[in-house]
Protein backbone atom coordinates (compact mmCIF):
# COMPACT_ATOMS: atom_id res chain seq x y z
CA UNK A 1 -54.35 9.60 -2.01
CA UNK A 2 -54.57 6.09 -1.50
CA UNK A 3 -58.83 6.09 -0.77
CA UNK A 4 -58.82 7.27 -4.51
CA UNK A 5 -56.35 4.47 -5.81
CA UNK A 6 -58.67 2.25 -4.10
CA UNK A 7 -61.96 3.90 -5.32
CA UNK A 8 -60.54 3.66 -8.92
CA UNK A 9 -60.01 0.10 -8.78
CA UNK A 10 -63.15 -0.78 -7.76
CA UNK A 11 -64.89 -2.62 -10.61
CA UNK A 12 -68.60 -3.58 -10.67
CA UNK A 13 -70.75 -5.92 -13.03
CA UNK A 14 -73.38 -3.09 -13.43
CA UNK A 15 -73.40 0.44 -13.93
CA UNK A 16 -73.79 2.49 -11.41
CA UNK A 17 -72.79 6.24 -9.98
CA UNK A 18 -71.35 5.89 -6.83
CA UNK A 19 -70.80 9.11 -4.43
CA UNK A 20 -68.63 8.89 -1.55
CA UNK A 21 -68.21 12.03 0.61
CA UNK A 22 -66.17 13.26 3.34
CA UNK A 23 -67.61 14.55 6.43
CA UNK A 24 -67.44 18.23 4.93
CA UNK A 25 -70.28 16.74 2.29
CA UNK A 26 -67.42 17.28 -0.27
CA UNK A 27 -66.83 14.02 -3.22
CA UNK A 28 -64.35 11.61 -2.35
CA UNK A 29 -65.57 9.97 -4.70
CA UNK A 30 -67.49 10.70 -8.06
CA UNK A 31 -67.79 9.65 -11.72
CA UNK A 32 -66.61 12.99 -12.80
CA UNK A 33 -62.97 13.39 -11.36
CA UNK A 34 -63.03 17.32 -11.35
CA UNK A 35 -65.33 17.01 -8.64
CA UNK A 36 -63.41 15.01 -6.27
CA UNK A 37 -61.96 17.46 -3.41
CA UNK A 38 -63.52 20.30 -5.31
CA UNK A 39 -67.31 20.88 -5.06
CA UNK A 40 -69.90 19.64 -2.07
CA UNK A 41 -72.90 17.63 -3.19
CA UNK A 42 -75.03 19.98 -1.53
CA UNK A 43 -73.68 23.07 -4.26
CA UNK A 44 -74.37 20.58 -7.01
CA UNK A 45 -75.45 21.96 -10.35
CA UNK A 46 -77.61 19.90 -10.14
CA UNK A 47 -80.62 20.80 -8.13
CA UNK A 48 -82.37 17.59 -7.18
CA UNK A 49 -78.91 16.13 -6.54
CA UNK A 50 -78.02 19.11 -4.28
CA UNK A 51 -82.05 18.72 -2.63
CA UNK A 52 -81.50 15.12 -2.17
CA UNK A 53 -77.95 15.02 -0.64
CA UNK A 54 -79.53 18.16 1.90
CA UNK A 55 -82.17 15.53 2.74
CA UNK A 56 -79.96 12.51 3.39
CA UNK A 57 -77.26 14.24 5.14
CA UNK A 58 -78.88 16.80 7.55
CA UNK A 59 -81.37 16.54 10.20
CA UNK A 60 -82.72 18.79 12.26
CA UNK A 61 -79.74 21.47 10.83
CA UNK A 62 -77.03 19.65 11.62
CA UNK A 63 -74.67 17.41 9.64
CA UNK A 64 -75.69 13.69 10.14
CA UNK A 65 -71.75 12.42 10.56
CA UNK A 66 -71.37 14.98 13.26
């Protein structure tokens, strides 16, 4: 996928954990590769991730990017 070549070769002068996510709320994007294509944010392990990314991305029960 050429979003993930792209992704990959992004270097910064910091650290930093950078999620992107498709409008499914599924990684694009995450430090941990198993996760890309294969798990939602919001059915994170972990639980203030998965509260957090239910915050930011819905509103009033509906996806924001919708």
């Amino acid at each position: 996928m050429i979003i993930r070549k792209l992704i990959a070769d992004i270097h910064l002068d910091f650290e930093l954990d950078i999620y992107l996510l498709i409008k499914e709320d599924m990684y694009l994007a995450n430090p941990n590769p198993k996760k890309i294509m294969n798990i939602k944010i919001t059915e994170e392990e972990n639980l203030s991730l998965q509260e957090a990314a239910r915050t930011l991305l819905y509103r009033h029960g509906r996806f924001l990017a919708r």
